[in-house]
N, C-alpha and C. Protein backbone atom coordinates (compact mmCIF):
# COMPACT_ATOMS: atom_id res chain seq x y z
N UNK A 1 112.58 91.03 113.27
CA UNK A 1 111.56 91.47 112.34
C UNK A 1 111.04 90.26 111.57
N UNK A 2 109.92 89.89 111.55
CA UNK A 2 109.08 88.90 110.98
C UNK A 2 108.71 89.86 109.42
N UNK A 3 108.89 89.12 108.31
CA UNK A 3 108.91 89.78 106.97
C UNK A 3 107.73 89.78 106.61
N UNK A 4 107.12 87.86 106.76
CA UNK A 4 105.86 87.73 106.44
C UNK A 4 104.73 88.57 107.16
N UNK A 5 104.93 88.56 108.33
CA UNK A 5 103.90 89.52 109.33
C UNK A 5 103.88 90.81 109.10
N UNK A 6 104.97 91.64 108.72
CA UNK A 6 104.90 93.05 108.46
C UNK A 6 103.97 92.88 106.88
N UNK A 7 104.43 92.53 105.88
CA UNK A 7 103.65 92.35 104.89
C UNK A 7 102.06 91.92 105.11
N UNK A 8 101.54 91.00 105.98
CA UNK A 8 100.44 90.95 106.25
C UNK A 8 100.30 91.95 106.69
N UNK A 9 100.29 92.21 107.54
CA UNK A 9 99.79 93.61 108.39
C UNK A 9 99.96 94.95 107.25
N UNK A 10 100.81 95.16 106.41
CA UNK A 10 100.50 96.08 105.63
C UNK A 10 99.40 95.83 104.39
N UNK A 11 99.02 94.77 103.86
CA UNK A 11 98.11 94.29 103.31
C UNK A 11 96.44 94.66 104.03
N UNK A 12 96.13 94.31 105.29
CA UNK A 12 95.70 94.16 105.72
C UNK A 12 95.35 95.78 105.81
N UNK A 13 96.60 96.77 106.61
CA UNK A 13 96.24 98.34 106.40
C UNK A 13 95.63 98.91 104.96
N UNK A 14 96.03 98.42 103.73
CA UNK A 14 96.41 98.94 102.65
C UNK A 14 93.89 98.73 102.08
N UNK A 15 93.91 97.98 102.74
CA UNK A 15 92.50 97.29 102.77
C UNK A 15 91.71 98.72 102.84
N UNK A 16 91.95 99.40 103.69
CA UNK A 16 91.41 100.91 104.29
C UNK A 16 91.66 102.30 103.84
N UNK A 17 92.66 102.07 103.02
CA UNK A 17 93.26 103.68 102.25
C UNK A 17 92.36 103.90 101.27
N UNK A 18 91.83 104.84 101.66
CA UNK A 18 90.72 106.03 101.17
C UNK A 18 91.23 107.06 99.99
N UNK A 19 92.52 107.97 100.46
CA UNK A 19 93.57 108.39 99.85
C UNK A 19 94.48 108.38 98.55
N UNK A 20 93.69 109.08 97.56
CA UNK A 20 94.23 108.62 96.15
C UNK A 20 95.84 108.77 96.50
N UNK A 21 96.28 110.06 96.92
CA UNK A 21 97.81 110.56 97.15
C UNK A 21 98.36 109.37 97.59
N UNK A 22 98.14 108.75 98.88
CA UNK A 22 98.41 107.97 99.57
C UNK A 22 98.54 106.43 98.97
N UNK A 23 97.61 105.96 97.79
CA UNK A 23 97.56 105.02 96.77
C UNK A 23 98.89 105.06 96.15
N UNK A 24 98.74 106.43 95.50
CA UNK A 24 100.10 107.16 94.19
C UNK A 24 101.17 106.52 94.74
N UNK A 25 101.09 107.19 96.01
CA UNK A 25 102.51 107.34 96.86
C UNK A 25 103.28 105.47 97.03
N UNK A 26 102.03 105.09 97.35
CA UNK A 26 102.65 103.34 97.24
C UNK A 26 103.13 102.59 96.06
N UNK A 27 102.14 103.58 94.99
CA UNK A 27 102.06 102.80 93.85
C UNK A 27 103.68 103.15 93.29
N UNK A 28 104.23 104.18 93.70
CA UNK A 28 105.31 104.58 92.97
C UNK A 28 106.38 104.22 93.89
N UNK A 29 106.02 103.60 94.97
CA UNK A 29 107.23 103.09 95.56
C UNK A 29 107.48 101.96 95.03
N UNK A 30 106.43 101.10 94.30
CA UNK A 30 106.46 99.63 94.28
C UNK A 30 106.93 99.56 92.87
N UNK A 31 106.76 100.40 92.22
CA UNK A 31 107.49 101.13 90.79
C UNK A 31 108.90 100.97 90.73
N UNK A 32 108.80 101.86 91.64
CA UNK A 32 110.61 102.01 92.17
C UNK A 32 111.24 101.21 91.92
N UNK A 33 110.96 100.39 93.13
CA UNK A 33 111.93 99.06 93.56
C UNK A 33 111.97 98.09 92.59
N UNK A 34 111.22 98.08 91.29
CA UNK A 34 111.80 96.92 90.02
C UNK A 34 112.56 98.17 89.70
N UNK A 35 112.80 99.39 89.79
CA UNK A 35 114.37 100.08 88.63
C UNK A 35 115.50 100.35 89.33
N UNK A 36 115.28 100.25 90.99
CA UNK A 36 116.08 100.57 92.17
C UNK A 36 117.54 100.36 91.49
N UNK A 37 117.71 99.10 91.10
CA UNK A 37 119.02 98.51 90.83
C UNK A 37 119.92 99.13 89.48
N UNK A 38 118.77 99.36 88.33
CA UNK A 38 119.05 99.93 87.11
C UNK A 38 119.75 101.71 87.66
N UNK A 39 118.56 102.45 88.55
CA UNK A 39 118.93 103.31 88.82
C UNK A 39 120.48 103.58 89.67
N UNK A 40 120.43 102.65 90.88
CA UNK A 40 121.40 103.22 91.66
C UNK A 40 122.95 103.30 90.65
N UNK A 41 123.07 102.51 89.84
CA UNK A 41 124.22 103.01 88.71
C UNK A 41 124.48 104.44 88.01
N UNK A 42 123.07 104.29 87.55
CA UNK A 42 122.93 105.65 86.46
C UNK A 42 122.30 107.11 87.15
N UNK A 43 121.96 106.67 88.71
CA UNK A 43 120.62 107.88 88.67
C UNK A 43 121.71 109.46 88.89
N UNK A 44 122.84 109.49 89.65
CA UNK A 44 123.65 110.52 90.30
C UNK A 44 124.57 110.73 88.92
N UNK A 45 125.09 109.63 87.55
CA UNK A 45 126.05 109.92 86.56
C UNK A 45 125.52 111.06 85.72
N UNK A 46 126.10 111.59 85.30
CA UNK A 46 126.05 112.94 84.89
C UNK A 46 126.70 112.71 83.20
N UNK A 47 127.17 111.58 83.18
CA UNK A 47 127.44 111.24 81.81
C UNK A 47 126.29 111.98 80.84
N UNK A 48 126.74 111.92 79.57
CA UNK A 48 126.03 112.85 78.41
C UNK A 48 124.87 111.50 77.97
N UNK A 49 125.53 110.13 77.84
CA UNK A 49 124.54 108.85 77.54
C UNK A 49 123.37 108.75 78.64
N UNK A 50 124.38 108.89 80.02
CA UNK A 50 122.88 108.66 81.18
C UNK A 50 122.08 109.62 81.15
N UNK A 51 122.41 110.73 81.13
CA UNK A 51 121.74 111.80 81.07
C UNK A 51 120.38 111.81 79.86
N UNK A 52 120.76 111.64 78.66
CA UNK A 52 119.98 110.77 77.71
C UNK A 52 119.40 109.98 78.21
N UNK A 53 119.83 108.74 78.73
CA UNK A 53 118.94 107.70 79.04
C UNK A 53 117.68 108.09 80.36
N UNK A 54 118.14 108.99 80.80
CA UNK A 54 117.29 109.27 81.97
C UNK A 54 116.01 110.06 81.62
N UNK A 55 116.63 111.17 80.64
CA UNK A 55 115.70 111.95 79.49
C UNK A 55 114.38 111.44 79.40
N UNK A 56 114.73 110.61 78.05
CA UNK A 56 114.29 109.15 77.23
C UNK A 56 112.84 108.38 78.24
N UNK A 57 113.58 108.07 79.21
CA UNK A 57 112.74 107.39 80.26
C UNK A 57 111.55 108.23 80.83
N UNK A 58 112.10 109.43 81.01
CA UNK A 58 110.93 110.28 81.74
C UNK A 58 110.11 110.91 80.58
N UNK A 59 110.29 111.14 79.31
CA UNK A 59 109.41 111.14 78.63
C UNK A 59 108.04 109.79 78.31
N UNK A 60 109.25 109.22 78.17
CA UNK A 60 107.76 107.86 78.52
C UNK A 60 107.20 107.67 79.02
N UNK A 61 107.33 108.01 80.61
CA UNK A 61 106.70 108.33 81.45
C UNK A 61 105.55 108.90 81.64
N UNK A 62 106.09 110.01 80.95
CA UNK A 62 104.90 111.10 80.42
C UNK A 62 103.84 110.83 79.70
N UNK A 63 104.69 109.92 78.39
CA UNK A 63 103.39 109.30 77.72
C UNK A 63 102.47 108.24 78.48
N UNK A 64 103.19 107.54 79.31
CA UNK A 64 102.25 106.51 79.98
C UNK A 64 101.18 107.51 81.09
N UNK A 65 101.39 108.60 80.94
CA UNK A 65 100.92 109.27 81.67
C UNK A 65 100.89 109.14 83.04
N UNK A 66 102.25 108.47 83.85
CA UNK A 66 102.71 108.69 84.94
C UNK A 66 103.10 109.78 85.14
N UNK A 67 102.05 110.79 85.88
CA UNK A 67 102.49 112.24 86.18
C UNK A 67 101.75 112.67 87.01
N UNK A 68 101.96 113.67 88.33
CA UNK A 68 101.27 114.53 88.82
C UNK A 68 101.13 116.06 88.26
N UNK A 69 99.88 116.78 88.74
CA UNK A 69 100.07 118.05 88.69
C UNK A 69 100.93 118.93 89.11
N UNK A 70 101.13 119.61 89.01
CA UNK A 70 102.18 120.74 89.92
C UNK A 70 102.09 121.25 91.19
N UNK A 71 100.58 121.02 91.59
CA UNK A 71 100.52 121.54 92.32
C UNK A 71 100.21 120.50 93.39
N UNK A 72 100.30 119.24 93.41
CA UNK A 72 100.86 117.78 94.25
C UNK A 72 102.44 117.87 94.35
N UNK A 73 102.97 118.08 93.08
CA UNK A 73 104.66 118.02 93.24
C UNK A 73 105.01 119.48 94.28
N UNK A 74 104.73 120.46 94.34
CA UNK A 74 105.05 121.09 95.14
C UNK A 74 104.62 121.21 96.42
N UNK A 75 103.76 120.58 96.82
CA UNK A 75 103.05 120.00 97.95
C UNK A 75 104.31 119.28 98.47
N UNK A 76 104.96 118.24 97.47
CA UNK A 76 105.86 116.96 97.93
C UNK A 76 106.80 117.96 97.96
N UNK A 77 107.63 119.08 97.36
CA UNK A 77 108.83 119.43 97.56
C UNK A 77 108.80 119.86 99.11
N UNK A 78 107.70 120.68 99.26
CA UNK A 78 107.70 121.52 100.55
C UNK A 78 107.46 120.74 102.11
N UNK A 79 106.78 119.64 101.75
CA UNK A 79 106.94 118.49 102.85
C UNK A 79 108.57 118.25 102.88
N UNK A 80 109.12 117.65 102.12
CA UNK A 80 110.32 117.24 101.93
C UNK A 80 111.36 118.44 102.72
N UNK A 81 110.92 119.48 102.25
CA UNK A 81 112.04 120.22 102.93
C UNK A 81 111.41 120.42 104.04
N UNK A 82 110.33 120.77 104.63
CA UNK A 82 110.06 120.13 105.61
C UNK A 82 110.85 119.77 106.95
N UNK A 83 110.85 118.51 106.35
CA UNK A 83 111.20 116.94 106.76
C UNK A 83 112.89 117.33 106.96
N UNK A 84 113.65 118.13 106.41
CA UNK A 84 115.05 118.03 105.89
C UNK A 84 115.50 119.36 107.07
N UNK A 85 114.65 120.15 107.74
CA UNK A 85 114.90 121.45 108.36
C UNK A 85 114.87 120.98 109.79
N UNK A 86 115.78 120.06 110.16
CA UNK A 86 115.80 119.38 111.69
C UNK A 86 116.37 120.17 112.67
């Protein structure tokens, strides 16, 4: 696997997306991966602090107004299961 070439070539695709969903969908992957590391500690603890801290976070969220409608999120649940019914 060539790293630089896949990245070109997705650059290069990314040139053509028409697709707000399809934008979202990248934009929140690329989101992700700066908290990937913060998360994989805290995201499954069930602690009363993480639980808080996870809270906390998704309200801000809210205020930054990182949010879909409901009726995109259930779009995504039902793909997902979907995807999960092999």
């Amino acid at each position: 696997m060539n790293l630089q070439a896949d990245i070109n070539w997705i650059r290069e695709e990314l040139i053509d997306v028409k697709d707000p969903n399809l934008v979202e969908a990248f934009k929140n992957m690329l989101k992700y991966r700066k908290t990937k590391s913060k998360l994989s500690d805290t995201f499954f603890s069930t602690t009363k602090e993480d639980l808080k801290q996870r809270a906390e976070e998704s309200l801000k969220s809210i205020e930054r107004g990182d949010t879909r409608n409901i009726n995109e999120f259930k779009k995504d649940v039902q793909n997902w299961k979907n995807k999960q019914a092999i």
